[in-house]
N, C-alpha and C. Protein backbone atom coordinates (compact mmCIF):
# COMPACT_ATOMS: atom_id res chain seq x y z
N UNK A 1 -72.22 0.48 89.79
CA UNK A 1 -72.48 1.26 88.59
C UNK A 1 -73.94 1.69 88.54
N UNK A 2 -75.00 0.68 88.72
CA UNK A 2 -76.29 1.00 88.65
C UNK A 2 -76.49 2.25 89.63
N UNK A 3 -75.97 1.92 91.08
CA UNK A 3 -76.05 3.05 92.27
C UNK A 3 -75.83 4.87 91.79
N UNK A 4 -74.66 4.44 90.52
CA UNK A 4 -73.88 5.80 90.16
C UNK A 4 -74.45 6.30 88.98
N UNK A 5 -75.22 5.80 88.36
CA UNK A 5 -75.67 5.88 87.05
C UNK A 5 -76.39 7.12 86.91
N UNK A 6 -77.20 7.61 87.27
CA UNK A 6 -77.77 8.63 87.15
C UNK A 6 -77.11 9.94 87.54
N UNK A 7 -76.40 9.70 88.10
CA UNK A 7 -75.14 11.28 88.61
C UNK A 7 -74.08 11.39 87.12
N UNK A 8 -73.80 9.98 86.97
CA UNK A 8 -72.84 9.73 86.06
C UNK A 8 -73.14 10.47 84.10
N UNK A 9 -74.72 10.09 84.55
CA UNK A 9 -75.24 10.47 82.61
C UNK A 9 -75.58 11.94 83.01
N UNK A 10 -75.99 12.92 84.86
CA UNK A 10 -76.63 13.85 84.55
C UNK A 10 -75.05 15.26 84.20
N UNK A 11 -74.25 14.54 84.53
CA UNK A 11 -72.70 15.25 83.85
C UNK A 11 -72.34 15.16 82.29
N UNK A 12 -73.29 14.32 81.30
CA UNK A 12 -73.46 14.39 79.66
C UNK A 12 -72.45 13.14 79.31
N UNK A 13 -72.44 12.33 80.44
CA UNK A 13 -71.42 10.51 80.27
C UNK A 13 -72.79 9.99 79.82
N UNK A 14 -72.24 9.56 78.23
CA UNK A 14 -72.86 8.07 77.82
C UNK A 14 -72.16 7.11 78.53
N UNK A 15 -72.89 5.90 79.05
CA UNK A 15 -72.11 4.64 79.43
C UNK A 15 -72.11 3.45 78.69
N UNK A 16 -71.53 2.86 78.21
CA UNK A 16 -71.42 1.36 77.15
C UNK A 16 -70.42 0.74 78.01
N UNK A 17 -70.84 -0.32 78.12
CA UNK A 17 -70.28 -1.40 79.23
C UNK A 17 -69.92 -2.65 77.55
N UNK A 18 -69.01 -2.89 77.76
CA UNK A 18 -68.18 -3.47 77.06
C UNK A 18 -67.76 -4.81 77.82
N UNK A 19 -68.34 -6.24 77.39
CA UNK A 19 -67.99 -7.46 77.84
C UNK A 19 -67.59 -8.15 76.55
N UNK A 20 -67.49 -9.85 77.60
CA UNK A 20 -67.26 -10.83 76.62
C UNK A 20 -68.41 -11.94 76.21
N UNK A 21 -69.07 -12.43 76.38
CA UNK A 21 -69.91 -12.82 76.36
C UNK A 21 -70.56 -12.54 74.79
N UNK A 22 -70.74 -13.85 73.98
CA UNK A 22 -71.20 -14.15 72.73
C UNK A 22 -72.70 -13.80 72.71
N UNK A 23 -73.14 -14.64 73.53
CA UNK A 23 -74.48 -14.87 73.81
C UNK A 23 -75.52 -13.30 74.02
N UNK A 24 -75.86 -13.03 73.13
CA UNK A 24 -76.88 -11.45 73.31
C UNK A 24 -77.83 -11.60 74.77
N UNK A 25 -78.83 -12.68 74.28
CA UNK A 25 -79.59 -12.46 75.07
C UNK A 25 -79.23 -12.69 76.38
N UNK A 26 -78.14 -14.03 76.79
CA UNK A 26 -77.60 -13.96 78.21
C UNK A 26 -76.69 -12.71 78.97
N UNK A 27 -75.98 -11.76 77.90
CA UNK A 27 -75.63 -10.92 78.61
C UNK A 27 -76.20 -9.50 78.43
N UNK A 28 -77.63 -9.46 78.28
CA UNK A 28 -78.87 -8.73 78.63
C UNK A 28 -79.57 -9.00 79.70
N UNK A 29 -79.41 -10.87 79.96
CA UNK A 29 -80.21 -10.97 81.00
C UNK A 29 -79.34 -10.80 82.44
N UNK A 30 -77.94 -10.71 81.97
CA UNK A 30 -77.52 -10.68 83.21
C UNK A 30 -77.04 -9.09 83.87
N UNK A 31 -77.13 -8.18 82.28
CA UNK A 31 -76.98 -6.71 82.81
C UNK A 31 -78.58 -6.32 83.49
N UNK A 32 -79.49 -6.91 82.87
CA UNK A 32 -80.80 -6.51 83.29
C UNK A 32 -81.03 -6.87 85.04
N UNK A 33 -80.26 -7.67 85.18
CA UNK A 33 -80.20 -8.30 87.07
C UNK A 33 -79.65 -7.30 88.04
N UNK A 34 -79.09 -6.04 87.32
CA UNK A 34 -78.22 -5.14 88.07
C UNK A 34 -78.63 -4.32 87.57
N UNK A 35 -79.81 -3.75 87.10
CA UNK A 35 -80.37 -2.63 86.39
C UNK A 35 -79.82 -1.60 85.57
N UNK A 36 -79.24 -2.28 84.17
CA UNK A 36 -77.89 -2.07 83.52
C UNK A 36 -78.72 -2.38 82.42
N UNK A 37 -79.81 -3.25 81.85
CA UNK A 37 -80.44 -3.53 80.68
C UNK A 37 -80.55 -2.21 79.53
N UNK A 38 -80.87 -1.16 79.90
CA UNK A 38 -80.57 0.14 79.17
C UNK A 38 -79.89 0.38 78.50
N UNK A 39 -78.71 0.38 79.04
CA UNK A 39 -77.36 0.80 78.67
C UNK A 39 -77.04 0.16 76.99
N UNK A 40 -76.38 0.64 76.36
CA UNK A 40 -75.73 0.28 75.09
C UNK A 40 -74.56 -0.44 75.61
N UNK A 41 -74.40 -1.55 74.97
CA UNK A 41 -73.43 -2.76 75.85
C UNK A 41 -72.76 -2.90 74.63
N UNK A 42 -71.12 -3.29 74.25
CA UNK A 42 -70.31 -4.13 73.07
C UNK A 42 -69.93 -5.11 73.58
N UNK A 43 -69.95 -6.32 72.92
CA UNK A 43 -69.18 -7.65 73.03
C UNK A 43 -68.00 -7.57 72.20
N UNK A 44 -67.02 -8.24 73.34
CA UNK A 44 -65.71 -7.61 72.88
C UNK A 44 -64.91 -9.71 73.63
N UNK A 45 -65.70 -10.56 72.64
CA UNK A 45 -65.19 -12.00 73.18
C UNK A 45 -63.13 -12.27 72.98
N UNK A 46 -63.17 -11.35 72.02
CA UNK A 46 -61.47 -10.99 71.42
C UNK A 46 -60.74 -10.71 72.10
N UNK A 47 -61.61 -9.51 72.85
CA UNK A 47 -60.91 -8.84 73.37
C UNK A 47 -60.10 -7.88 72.95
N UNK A 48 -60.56 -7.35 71.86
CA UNK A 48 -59.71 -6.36 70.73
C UNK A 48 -60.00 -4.87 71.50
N UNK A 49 -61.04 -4.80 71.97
CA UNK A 49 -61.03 -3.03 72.75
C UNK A 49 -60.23 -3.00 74.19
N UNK A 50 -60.28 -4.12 74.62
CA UNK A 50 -59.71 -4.67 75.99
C UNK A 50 -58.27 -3.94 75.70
N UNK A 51 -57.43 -4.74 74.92
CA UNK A 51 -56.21 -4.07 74.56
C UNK A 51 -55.98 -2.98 73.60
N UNK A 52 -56.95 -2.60 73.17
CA UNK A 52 -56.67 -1.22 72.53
C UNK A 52 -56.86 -0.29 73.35
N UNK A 53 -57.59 -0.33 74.21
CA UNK A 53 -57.60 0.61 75.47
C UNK A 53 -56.45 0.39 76.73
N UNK A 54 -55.79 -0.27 76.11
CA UNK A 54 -54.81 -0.41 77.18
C UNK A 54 -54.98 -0.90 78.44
N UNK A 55 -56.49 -2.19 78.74
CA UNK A 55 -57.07 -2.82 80.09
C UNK A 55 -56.31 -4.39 79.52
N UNK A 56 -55.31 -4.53 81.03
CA UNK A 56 -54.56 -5.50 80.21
C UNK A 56 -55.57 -6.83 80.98
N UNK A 57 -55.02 -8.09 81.06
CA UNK A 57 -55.06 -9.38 81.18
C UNK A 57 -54.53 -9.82 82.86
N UNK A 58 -54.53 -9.83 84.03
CA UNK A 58 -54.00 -10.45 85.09
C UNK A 58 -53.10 -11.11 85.15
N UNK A 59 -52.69 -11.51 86.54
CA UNK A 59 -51.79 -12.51 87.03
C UNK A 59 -52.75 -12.94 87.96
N UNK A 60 -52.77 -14.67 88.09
CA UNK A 60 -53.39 -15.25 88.86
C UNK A 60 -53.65 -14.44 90.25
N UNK A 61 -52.73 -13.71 91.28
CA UNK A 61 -53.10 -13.57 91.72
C UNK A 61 -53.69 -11.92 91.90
N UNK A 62 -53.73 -11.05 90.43
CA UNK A 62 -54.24 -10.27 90.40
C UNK A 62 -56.09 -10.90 90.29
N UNK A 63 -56.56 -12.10 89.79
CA UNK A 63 -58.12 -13.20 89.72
C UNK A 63 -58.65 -13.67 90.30
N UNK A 64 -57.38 -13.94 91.30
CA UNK A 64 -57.77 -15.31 92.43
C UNK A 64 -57.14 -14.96 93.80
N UNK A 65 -56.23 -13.83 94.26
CA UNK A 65 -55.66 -13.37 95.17
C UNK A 65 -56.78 -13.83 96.65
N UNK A 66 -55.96 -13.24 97.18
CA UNK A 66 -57.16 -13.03 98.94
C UNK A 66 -58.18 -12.13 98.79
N UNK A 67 -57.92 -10.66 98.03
CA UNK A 67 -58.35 -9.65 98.17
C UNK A 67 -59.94 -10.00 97.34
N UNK A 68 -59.14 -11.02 96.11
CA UNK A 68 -60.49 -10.72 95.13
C UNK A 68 -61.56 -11.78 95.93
N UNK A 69 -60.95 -13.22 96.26
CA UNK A 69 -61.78 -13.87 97.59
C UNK A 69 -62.81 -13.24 98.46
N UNK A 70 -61.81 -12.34 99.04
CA UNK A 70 -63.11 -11.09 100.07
C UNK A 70 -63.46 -10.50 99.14
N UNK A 71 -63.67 -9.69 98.55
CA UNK A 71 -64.61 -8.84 97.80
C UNK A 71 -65.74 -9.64 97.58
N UNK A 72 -65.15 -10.92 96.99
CA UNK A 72 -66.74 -11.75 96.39
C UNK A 72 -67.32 -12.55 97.64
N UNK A 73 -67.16 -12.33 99.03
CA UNK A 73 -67.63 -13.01 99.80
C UNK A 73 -68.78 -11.78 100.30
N UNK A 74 -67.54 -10.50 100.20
CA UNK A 74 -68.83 -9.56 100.82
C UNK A 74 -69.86 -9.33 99.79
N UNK A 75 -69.82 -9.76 98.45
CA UNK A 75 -70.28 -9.17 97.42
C UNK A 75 -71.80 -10.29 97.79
N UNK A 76 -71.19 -11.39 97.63
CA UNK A 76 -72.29 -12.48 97.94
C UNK A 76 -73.38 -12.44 99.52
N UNK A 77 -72.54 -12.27 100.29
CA UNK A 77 -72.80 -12.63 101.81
C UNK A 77 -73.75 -10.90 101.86
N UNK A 78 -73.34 -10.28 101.69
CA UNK A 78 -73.76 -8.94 102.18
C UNK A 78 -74.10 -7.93 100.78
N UNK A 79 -73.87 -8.34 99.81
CA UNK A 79 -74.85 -7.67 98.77
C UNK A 79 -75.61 -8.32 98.12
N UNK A 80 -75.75 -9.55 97.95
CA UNK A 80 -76.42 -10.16 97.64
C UNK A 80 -76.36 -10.59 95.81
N UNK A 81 -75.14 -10.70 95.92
CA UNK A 81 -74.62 -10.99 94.30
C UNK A 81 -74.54 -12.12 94.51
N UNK A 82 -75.43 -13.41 93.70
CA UNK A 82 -74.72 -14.11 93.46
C UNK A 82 -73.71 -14.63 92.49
N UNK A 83 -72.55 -15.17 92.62
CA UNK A 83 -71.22 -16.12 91.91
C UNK A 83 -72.11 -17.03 90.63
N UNK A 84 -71.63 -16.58 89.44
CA UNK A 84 -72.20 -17.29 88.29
C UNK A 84 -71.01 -18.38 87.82
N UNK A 85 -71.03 -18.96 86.48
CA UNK A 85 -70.33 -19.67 85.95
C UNK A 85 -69.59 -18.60 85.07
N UNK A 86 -68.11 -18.67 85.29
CA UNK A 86 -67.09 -17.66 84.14
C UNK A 86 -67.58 -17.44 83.06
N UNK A 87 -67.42 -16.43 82.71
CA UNK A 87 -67.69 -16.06 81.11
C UNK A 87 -66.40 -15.59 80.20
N UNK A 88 -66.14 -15.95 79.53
CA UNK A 88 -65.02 -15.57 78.90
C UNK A 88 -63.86 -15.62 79.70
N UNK A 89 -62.54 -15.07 79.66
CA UNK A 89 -60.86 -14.39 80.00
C UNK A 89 -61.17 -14.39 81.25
N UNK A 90 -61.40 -15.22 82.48
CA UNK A 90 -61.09 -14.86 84.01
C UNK A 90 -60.17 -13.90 84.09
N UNK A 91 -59.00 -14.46 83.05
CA UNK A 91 -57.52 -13.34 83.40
C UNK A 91 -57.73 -12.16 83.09
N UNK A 92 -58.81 -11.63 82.47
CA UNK A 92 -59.41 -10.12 81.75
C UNK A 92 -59.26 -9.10 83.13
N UNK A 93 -59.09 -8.27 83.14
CA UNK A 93 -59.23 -6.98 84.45
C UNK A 93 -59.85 -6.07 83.64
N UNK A 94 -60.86 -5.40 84.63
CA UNK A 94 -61.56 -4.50 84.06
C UNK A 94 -60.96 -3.04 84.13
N UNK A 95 -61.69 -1.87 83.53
CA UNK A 95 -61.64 -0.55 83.37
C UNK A 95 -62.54 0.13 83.02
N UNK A 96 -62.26 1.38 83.36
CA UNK A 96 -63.28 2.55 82.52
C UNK A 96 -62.19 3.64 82.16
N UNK A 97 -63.07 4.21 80.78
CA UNK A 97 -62.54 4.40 80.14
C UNK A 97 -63.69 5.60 80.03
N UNK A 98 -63.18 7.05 79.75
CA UNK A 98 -63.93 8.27 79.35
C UNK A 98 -63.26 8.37 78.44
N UNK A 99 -63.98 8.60 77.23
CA UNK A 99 -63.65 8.96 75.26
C UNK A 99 -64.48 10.00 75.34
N UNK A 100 -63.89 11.21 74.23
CA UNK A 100 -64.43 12.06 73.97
C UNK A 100 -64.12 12.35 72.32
N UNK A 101 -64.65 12.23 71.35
CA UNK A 101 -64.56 12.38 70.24
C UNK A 101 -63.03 11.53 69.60
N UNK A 102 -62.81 10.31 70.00
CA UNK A 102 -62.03 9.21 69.80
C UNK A 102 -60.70 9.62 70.75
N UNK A 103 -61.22 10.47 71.47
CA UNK A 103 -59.57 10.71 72.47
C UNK A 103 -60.02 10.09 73.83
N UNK A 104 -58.87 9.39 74.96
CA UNK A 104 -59.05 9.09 76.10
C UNK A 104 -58.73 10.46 77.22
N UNK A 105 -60.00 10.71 77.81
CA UNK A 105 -59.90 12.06 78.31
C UNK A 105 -59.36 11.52 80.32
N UNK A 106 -59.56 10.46 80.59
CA UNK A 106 -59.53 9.50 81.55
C UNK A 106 -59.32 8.10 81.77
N UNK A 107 -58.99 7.63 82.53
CA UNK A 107 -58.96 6.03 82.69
C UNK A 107 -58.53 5.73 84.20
N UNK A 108 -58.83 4.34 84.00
CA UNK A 108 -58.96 3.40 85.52
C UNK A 108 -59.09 1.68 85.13
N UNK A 109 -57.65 1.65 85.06
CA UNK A 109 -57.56 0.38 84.60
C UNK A 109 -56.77 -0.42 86.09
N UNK A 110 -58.07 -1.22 86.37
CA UNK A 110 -58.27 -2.24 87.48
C UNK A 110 -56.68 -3.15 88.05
N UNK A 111 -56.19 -2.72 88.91
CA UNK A 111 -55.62 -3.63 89.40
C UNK A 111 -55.79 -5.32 89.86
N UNK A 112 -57.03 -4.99 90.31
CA UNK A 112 -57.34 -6.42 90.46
C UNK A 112 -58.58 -6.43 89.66
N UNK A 113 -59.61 -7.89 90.05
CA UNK A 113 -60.74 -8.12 89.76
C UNK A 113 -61.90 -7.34 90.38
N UNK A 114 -61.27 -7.18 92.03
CA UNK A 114 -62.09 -6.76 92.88
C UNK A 114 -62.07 -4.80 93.17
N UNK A 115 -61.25 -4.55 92.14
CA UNK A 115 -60.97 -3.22 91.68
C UNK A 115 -62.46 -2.58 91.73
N UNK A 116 -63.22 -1.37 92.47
CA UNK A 116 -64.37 -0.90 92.27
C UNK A 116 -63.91 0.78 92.03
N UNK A 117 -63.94 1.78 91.06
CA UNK A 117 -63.13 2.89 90.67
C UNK A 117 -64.37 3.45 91.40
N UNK A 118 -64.20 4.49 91.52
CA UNK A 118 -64.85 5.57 91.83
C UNK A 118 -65.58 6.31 90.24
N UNK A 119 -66.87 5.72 90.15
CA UNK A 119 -67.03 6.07 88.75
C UNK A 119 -67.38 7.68 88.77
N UNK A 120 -68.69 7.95 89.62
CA UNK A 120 -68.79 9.55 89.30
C UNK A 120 -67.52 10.54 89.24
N UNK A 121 -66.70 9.99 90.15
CA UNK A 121 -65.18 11.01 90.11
C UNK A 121 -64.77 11.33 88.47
N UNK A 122 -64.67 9.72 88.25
CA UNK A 122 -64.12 9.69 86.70
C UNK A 122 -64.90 10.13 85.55
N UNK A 123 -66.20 10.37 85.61
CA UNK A 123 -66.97 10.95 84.94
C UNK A 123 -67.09 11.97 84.80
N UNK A 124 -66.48 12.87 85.69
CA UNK A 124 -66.28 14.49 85.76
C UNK A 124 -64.99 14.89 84.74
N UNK A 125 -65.24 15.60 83.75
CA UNK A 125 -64.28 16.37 82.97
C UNK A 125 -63.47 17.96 83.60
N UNK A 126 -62.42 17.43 84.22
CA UNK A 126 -61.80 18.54 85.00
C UNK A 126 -61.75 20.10 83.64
């Protein structure tokens, strides 16, 4: 996201990254580690936008599969992410979501954990 960010806002995309996480200042400090501190962020510990947007909840092995395994090995080993302690819904799957005056003009709701969308694509208003 950080990589895409600037292609993403110079097309007129606000981005709000929407987690779970109670804690303000820890999930500032941990968007600020991925150069994401900017951004307008919602805590969503409920999970009430999660399912109003229609980003559902997993199956174990949509969390814990092989696939999501490798992703976080290359994520660690070769990007240099490190593996924190869970925060909130493991079973949560992510999405993005393009709104335009309360309508969904797009979406990309994650199959797995290790789901990475193609954000600038989705940021483009055909």
């Amino acid at each position: 996201m950080a990589a895409a960010r600037e292609e993403i806002e110079s097309v007129g995309v606000q981005i709000v990254l929407v987690h779970m996480m109670d804690d303000l200042a820890q999930a500032e400090g941990f968007f600020a580690r991925y150069g994401l501190d900017e951004l307008e962020t919602l805590s969503d510990p409920d999970q009430e936008l999660y399912a109003l947007l229609g980003i559902r909840r997993g199956r174990p092995s949509q969390y814990l599969g092989p696939g999501v395994w490798l992703k976080g090995a290359v994520c660690t080993l070769w990007e240099g992410h490190s593996p924190g302690m869970p925060q909130g819904d493991v079973s949560q799957l992510g999405g993005v979501v393009l709104i335009e005056d309360g309508e969904v003009l797009k979406s990309h709701l994650c199959n797995t954990s290790a789901d990475r969308p193609d954000y600038v694509e989705l940021a483009k208003v055909d």
